[in-house]
C-alpha atoms as a PDB file:
ATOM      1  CA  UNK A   1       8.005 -39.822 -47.964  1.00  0.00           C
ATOM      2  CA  UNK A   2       4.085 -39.710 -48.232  1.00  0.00           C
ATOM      3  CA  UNK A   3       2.111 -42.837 -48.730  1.00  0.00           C
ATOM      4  CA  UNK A   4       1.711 -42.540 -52.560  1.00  0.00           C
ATOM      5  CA  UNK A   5       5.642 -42.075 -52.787  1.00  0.00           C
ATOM      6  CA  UNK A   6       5.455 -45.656 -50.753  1.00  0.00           C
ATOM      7  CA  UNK A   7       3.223 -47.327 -53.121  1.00  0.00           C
ATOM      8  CA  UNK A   8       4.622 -45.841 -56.158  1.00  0.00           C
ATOM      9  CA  UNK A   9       8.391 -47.761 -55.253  1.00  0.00           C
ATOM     10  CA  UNK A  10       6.096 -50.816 -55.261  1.00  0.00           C
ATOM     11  CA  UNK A  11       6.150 -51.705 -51.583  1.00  0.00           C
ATOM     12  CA  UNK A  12       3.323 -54.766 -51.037  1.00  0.00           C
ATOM     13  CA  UNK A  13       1.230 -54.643 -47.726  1.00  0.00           C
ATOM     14  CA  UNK A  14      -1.056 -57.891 -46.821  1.00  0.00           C
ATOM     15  CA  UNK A  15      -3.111 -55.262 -44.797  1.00  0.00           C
ATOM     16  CA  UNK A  16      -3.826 -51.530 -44.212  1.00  0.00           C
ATOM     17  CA  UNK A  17      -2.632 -51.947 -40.912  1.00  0.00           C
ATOM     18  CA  UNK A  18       0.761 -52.760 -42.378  1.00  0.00           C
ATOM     19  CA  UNK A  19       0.450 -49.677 -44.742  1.00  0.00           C
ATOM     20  CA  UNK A  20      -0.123 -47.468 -41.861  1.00  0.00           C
ATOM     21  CA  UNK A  21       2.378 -48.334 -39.413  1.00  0.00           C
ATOM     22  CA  UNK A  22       5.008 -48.065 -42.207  1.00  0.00           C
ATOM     23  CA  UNK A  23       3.600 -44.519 -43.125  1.00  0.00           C
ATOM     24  CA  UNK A  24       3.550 -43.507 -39.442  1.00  0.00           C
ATOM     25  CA  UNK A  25       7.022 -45.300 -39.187  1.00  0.00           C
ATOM     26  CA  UNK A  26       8.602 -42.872 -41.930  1.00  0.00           C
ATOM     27  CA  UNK A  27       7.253 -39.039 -40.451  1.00  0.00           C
ATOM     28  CA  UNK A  28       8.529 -40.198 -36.825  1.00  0.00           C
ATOM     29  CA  UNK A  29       5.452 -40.859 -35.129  1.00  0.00           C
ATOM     30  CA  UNK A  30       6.966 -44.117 -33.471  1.00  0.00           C
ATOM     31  CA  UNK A  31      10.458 -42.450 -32.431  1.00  0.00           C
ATOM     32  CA  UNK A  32      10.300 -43.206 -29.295  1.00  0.00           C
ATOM     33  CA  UNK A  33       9.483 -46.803 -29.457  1.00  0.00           C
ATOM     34  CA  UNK A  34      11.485 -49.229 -28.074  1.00  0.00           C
ATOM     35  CA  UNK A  35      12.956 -51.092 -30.983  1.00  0.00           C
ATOM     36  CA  UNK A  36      12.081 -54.355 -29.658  1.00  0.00           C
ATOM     37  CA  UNK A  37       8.346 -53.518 -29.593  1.00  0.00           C
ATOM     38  CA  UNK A  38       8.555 -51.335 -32.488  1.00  0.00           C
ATOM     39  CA  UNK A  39      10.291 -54.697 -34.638  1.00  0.00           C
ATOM     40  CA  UNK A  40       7.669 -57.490 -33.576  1.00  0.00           C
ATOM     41  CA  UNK A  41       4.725 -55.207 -34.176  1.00  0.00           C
ATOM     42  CA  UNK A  42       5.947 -54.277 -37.874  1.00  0.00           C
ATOM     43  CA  UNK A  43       6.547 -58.423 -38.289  1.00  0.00           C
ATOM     44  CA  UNK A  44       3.349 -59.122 -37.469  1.00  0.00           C
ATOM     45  CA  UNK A  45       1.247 -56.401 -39.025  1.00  0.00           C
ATOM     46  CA  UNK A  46       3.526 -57.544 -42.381  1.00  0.00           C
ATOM     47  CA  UNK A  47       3.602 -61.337 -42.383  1.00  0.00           C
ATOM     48  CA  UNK A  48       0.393 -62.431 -39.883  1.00  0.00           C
ATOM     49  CA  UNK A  49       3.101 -63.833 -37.367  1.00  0.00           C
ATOM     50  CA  UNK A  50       4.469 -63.644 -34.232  1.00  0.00           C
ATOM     51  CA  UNK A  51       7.689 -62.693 -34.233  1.00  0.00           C
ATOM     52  CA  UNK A  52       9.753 -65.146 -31.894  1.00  0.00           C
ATOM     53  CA  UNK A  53      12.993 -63.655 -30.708  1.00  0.00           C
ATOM     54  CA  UNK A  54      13.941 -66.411 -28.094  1.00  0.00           C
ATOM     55  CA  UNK A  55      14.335 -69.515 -30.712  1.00  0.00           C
ATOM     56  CA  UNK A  56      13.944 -67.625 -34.435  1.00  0.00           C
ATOM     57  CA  UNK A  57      13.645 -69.963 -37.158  1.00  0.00           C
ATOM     58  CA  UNK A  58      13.161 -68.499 -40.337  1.00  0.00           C
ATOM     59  CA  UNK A  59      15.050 -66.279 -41.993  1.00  0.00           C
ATOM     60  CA  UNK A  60      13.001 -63.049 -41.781  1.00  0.00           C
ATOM     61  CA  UNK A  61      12.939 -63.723 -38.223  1.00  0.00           C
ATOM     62  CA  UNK A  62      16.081 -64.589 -37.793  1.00  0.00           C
ATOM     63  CA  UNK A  63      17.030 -61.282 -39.815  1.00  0.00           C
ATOM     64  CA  UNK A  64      14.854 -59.085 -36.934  1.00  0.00           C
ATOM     65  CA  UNK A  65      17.138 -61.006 -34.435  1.00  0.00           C
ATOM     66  CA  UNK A  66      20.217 -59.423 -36.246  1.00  0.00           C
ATOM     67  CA  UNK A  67      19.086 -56.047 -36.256  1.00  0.00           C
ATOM     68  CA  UNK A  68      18.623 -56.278 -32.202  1.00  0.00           C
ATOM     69  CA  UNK A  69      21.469 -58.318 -31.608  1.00  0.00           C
ATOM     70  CA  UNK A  70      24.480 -57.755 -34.336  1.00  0.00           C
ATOM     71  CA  UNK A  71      25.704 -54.296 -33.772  1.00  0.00           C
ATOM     72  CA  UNK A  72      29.176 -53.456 -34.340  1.00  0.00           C
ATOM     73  CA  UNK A  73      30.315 -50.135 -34.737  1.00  0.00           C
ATOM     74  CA  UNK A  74      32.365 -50.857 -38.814  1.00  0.00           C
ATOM     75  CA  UNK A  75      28.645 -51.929 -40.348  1.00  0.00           C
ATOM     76  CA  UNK A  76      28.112 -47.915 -40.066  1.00  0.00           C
ATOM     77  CA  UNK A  77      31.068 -48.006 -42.772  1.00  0.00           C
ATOM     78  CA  UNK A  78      29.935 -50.815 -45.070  1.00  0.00           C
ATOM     79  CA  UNK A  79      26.420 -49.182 -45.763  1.00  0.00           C
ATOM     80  CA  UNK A  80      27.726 -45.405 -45.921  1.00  0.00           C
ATOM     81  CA  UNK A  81      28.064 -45.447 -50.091  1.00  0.00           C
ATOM     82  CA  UNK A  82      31.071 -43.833 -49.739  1.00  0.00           C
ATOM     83  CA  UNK A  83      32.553 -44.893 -46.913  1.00  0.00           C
ATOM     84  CA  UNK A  84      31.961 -48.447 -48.078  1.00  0.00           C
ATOM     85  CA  UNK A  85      34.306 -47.509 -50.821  1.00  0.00           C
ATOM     86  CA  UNK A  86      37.279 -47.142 -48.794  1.00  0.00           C
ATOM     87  CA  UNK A  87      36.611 -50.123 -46.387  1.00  0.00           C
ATOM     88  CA  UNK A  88      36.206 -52.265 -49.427  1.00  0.00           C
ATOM     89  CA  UNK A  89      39.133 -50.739 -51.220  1.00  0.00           C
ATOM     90  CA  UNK A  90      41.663 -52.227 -48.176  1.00  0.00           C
ATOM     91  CA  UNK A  91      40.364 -55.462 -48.353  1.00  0.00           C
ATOM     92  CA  UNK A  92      39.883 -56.298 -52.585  1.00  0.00           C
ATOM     93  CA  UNK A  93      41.687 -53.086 -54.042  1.00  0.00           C
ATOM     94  CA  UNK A  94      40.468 -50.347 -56.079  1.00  0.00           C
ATOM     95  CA  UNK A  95      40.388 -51.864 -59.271  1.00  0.00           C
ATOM     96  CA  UNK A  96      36.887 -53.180 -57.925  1.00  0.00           C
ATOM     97  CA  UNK A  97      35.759 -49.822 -57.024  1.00  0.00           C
ATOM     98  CA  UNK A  98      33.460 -47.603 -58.899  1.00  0.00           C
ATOM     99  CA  UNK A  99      35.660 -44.227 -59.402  1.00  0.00           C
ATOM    100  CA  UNK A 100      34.156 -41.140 -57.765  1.00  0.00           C
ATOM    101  CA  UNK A 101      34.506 -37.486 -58.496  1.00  0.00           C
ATOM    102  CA  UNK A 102      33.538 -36.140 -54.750  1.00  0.00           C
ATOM    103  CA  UNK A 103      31.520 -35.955 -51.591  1.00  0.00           C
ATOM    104  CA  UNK A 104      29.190 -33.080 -50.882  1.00  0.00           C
ATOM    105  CA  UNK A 105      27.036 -32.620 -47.469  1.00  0.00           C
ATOM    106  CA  UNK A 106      24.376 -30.400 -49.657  1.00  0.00           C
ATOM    107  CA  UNK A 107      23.453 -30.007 -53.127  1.00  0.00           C
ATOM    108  CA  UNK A 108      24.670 -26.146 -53.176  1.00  0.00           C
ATOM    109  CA  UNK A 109      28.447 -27.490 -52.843  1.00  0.00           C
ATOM    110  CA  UNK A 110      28.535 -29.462 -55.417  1.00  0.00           C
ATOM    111  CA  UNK A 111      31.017 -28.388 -58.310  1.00  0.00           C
ATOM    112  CA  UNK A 112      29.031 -29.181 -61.327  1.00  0.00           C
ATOM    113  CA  UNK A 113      32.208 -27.755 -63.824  1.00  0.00           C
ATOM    114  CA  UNK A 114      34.371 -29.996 -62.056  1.00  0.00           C
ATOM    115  CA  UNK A 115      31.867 -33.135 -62.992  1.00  0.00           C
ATOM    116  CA  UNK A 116      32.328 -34.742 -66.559  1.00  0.00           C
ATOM    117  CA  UNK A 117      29.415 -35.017 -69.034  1.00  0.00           C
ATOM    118  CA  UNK A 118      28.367 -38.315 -67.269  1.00  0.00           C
ATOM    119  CA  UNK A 119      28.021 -39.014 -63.896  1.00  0.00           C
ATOM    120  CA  UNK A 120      25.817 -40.664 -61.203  1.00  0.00           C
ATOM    121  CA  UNK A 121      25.180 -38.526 -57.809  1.00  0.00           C
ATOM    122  CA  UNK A 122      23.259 -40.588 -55.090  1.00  0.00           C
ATOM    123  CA  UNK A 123      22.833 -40.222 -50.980  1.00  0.00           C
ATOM    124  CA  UNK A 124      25.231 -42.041 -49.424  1.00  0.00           C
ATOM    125  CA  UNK A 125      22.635 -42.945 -46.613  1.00  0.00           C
ATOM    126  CA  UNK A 126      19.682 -44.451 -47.674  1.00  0.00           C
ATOM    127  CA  UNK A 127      18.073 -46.146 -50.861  1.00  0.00           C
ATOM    128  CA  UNK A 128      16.335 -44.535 -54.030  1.00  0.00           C
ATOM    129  CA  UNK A 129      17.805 -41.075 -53.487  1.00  0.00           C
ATOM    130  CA  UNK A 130      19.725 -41.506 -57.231  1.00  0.00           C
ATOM    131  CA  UNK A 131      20.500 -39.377 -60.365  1.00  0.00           C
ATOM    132  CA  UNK A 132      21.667 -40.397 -63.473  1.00  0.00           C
ATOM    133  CA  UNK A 133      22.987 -37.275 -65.417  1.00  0.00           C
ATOM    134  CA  UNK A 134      23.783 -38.777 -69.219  1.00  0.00           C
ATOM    135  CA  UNK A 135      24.304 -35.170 -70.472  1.00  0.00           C
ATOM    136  CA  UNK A 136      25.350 -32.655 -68.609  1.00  0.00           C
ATOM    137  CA  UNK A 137      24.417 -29.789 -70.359  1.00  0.00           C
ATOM    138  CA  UNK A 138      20.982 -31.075 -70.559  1.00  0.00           C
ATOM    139  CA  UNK A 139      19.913 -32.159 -67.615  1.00  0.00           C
ATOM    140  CA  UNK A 140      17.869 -30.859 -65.204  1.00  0.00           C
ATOM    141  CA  UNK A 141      19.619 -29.565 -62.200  1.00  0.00           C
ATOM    142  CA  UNK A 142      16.468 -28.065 -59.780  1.00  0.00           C
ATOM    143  CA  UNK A 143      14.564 -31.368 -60.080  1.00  0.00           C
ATOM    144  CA  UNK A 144      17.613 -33.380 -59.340  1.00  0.00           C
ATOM    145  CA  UNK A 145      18.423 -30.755 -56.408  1.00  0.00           C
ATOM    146  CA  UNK A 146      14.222 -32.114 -54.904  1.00  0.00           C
ATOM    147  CA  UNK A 147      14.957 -35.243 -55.129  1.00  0.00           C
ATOM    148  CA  UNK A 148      18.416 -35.262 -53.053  1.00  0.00           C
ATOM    149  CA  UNK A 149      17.593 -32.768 -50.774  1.00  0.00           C
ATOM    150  CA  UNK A 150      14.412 -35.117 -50.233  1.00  0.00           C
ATOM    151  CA  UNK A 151      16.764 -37.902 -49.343  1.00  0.00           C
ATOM    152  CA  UNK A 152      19.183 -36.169 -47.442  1.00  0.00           C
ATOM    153  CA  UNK A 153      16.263 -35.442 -44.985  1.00  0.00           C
ATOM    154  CA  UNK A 154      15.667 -38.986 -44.754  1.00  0.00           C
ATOM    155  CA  UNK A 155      16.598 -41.917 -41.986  1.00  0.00           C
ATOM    156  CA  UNK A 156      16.251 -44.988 -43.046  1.00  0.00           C
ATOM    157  CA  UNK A 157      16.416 -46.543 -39.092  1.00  0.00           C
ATOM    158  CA  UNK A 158      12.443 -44.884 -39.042  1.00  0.00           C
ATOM    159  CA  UNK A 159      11.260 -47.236 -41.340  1.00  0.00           C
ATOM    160  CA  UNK A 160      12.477 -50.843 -40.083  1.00  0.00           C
ATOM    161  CA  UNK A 161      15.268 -50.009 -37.037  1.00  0.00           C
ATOM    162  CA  UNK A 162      17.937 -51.326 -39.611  1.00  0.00           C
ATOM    163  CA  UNK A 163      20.174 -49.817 -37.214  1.00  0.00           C
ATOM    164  CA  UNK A 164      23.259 -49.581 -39.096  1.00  0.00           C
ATOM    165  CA  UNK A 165      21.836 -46.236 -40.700  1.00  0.00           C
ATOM    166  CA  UNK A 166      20.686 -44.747 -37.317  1.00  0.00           C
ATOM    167  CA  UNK A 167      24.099 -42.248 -37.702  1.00  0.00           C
ATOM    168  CA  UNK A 168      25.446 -42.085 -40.971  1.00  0.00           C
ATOM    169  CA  UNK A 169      25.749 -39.007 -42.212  1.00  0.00           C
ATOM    170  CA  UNK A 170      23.285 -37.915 -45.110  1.00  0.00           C
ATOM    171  CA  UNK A 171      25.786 -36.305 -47.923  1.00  0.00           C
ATOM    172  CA  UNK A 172      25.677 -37.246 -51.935  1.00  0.00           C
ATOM    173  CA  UNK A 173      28.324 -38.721 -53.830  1.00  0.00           C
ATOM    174  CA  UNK A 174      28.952 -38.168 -57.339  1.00  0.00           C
ATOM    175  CA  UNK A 175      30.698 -41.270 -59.115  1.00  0.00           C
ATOM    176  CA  UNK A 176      31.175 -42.428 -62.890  1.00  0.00           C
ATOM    177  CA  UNK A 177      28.504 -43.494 -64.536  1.00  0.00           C
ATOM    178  CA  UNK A 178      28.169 -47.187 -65.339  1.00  0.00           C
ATOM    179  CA  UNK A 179      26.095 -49.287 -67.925  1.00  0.00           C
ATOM    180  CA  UNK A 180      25.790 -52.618 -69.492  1.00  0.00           C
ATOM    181  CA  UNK A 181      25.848 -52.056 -73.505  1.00  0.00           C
ATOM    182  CA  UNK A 182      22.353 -53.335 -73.875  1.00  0.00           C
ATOM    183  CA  UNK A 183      20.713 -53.141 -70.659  1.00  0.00           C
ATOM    184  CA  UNK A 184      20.071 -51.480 -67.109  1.00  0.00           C
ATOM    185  CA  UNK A 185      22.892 -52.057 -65.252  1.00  0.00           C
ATOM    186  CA  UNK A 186      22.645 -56.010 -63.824  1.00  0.00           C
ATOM    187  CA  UNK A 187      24.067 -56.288 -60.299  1.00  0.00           C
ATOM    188  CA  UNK A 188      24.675 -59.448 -58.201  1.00  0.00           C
ATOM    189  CA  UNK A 189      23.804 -60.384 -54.806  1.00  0.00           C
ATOM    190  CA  UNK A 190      25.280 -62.951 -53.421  1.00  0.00           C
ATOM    191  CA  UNK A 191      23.663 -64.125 -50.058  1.00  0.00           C
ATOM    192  CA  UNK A 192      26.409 -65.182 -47.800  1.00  0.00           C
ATOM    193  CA  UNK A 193      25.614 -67.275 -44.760  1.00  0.00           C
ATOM    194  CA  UNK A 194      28.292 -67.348 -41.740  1.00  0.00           C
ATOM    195  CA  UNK A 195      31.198 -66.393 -44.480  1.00  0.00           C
ATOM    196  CA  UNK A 196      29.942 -68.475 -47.191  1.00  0.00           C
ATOM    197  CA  UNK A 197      28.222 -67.419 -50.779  1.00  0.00           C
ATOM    198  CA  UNK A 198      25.430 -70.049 -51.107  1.00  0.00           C
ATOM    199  CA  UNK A 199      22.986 -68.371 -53.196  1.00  0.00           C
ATOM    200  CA  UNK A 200      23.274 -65.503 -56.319  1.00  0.00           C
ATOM    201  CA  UNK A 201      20.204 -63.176 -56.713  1.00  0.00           C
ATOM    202  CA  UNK A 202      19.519 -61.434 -60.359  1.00  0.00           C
ATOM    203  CA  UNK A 203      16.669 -58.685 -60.561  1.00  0.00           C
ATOM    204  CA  UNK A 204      15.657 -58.129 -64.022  1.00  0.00           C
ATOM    205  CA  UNK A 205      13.677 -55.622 -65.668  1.00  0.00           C
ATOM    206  CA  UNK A 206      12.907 -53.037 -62.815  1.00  0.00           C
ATOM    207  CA  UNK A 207      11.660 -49.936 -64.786  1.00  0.00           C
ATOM    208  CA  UNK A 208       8.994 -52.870 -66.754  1.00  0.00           C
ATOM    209  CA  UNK A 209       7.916 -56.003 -65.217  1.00  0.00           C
ATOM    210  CA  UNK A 210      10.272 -57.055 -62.179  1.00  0.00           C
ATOM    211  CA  UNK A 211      11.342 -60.911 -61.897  1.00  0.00           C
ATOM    212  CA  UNK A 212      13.791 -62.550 -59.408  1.00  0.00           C
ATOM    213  CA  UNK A 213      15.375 -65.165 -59.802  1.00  0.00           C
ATOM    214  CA  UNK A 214      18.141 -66.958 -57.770  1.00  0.00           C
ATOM    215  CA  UNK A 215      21.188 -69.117 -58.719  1.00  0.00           C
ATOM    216  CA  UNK A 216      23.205 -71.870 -56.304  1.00  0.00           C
ATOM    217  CA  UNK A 217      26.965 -71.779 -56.319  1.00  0.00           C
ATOM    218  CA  UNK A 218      27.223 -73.563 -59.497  1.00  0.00           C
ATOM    219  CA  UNK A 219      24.477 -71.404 -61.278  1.00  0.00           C
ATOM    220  CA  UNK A 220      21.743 -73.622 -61.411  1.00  0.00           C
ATOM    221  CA  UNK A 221      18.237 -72.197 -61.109  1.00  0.00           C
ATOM    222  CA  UNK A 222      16.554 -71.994 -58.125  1.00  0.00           C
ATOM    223  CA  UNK A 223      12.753 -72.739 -57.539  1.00  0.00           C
ATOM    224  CA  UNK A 224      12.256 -70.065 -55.035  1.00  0.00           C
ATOM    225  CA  UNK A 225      11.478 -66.313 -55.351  1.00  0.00           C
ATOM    226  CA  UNK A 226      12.405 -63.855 -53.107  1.00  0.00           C
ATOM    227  CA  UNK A 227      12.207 -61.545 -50.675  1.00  0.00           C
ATOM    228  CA  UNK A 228       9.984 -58.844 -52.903  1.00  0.00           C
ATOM    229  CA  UNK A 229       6.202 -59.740 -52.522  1.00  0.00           C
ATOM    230  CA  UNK A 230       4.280 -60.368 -55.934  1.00  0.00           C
ATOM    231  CA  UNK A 231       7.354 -60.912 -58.521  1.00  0.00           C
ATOM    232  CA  UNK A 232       8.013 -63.742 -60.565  1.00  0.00           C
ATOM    233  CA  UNK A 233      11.112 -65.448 -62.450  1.00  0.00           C
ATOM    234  CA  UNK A 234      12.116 -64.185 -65.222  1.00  0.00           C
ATOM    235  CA  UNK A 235      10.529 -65.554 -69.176  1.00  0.00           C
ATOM    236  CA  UNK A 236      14.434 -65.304 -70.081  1.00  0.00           C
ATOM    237  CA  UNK A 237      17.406 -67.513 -69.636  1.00  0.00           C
ATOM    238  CA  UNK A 238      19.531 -65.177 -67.403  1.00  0.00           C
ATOM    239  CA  UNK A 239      23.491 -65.872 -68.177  1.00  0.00           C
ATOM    240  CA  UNK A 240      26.107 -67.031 -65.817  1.00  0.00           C
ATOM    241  CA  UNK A 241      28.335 -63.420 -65.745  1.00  0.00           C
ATOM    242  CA  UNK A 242      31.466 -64.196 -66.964  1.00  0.00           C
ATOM    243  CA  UNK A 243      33.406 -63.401 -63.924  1.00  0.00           C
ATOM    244  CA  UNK A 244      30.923 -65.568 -61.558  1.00  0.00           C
ATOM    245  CA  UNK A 245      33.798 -67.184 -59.531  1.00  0.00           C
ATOM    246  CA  UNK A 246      35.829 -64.235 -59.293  1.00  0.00           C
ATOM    247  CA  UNK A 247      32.308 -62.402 -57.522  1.00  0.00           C
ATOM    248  CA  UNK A 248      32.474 -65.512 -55.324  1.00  0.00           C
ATOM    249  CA  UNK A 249      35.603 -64.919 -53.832  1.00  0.00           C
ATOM    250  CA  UNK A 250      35.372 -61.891 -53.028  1.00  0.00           C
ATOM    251  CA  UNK A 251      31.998 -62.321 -51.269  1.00  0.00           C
ATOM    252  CA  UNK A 252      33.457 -64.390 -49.626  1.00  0.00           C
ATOM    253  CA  UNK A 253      36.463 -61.871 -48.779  1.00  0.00           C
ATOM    254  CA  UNK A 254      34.004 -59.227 -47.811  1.00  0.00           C
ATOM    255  CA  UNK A 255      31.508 -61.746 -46.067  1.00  0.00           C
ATOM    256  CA  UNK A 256      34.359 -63.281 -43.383  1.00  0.00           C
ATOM    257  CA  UNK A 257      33.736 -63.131 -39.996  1.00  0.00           C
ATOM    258  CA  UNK A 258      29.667 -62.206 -40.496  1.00  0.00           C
ATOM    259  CA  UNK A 259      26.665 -64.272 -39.514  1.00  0.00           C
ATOM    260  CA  UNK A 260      24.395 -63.108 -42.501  1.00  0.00           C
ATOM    261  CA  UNK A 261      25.568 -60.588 -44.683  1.00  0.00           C
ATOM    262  CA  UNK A 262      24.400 -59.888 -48.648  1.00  0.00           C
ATOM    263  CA  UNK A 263      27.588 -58.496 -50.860  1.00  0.00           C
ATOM    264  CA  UNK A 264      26.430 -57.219 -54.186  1.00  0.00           C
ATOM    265  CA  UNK A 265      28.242 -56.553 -57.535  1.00  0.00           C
ATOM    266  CA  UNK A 266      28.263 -55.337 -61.138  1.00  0.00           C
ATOM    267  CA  UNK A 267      29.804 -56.566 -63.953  1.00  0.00           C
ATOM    268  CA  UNK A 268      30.633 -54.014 -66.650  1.00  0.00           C
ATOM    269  CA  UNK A 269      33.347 -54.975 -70.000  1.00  0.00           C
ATOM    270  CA  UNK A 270      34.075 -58.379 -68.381  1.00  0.00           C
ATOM    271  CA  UNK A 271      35.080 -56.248 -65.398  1.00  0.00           C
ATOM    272  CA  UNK A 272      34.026 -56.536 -61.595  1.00  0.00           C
ATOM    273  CA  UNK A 273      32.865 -54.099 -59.407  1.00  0.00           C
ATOM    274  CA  UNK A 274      31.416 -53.941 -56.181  1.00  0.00           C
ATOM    275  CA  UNK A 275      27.835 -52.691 -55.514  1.00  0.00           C
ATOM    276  CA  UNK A 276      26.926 -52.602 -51.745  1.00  0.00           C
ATOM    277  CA  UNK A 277      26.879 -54.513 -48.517  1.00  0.00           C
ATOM    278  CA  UNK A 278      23.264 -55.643 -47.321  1.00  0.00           C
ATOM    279  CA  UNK A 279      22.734 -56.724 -44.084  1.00  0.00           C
ATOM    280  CA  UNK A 280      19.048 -57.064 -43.814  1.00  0.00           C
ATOM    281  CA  UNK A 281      16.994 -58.015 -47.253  1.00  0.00           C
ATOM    282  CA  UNK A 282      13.799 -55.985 -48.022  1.00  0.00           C
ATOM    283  CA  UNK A 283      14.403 -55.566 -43.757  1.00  0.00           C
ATOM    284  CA  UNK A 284      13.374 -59.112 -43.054  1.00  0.00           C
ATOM    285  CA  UNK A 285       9.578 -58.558 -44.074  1.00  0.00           C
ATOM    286  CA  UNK A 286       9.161 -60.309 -47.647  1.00  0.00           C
ATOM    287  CA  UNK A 287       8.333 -63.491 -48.685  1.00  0.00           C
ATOM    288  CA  UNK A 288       9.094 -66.516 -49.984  1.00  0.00           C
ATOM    289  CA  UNK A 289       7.648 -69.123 -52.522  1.00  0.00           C
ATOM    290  CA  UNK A 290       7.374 -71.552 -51.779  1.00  0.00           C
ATOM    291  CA  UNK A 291       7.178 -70.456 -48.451  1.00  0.00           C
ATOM    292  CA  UNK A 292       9.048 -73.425 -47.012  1.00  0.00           C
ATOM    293  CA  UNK A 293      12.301 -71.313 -48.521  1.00  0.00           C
ATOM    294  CA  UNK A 294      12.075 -69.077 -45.596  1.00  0.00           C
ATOM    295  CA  UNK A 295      12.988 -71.804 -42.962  1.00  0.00           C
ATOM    296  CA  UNK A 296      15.449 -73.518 -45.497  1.00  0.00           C
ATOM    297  CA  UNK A 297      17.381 -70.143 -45.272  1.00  0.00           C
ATOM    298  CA  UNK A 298      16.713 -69.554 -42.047  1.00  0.00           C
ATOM    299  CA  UNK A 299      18.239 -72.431 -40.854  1.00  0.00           C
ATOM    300  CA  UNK A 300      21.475 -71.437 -43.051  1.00  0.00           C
ATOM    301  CA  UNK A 301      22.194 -68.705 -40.512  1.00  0.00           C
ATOM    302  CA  UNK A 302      23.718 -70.267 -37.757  1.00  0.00           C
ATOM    303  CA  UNK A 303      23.294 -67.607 -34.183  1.00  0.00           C
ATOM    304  CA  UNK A 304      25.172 -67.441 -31.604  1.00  0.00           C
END
């Protein structure tokens, strides 16, 4: 990814020093850099502070502790795309699962004839590697083919050692296509601390102007904004989905056992299904405002 590719997704640096290290970050040049050292260096250069890994606080810090700290083997599973699938298939069922039509490790296997008109292919590593094919006769199959074979050389680990993508394996998957009848496609994020859904985040109008908003348990508005850097709450009133407490439970489900863990989902024809598992927020360098949210979450994630 080349630094205009990193500004064009919108990523926010409070210094060029920030912008650099993330650059250098993505072609390798910090490989061999111990992930301690490489983790407080990218929190300071990206919030002014020094990280503290003995007695962590806030929540971004408390999210670098994670990455150093919570490693078991199954989070490989949960952020594999398809993968994820079939852990999160045993433990809800499949009627919450987006249907898929295959798994390919290059774009030259795929089986285009097989695909219906409609259809969604994405990496099943990273983030951003996405296609949305609405007509398959139409659509333009060598610029899809650079953007996924793009991806597929990406690692996601380089940019923030989120370590749970260190070894999955880079392939695309090719699922049904999914949409809201008079919108992008709304997911939501529930941010579960030690098991428990406290907080519901809504991103609105991505492709336009970007707002954030969150929502407590009982979906009242929250005052804070986060973790994206220079976003605001959205001039609408954003509606309680119909199925809110049924995205609760299951949260919930998929949260148990976990000290921090985000659980996302859609809700398309007053059905549910289930988006991705997060386990490290815009990788623990955003911000909050007020800023004082950042310790009130942090101290809802209770360490060992």
């Amino acid at each position: 990814m080349s630094a205009t590719e990193i500004l064009r997704k919108g990523i926010k640096y409070i210094s060029d020093s920030a912008y650099r290290f993330d650059v250098n970050a993505i072609l390798g040049f910090y490989d061999s850099k111990a992930d301690v050292d490489f983790i407080s260096e990218q929190f300071y250069l990206h919030t002014g502070q020094k990280l503290n890994l003995e007695k962590p606080e806030t929540f971004c810090e408390k999210i670098q502790w994670l990455k150093l700290n919570d490693r078991d083997p199954k989070y490989n599973l949960m952020v594999d795309k398809a993968e994820a699938k079939i852990y999160v298939a045993q433990i809800i069922g499949e009627e919450f699962i987006i249907p898929s039509y295959g798994v390919w490790n290059s774009f030259d296997e795929i089986n285009f004839d097989a695909l219906p008109n409609e259809f969604v292919l994405k990496c099943t590593h990273d983030s951003g590697g996405i296609v949305i094919v609405k007509n398959k006769a139409a659509f333009d199959k060598e610029k899809a083919r650079k953007i996924l074979e793009k991806h597929l050389g990406r690692n996601l680990y380089r940019y923030a050692r989120e370590w749970v993508y260190k070894d999955v394996k880079p392939r695309i998957l090719a699922e049904k296509f999914m949409q809201e009848v008079s919108s992008d496609l709304t997911d939501y994020k529930f941010y579960c601390f030690n098991g428990v859904p406290k907080f519901c985040q809504v991103i609105s109008d991505r492709r336009t102007d970007e707002s954030i908003d969150f929502f407590d348990m009982n979906w009242v508005h929250q005052e804070f904004i986060g973790l994206s850097k220079n976003v605001h709450h959205s001039a609408k009133k954003i509606a309680r989905p119909k199925n809110f407490e049924l995205m609760k439970k299951l949260a919930a489900t998929l949260a148990q056992n976990s000290i921090f863990r985000r659980v996302d989902f859609y809700e398309v024809a007053n059905k549910v299904y289930f988006g991705e598992i997060t386990f490290y927020p815009n990788a623990g360098l955003g911000t909050f405002k007020p800023d004082k949210w950042n310790k009130i979450l942090g101290d809802m994630i209770s360490l060992p």
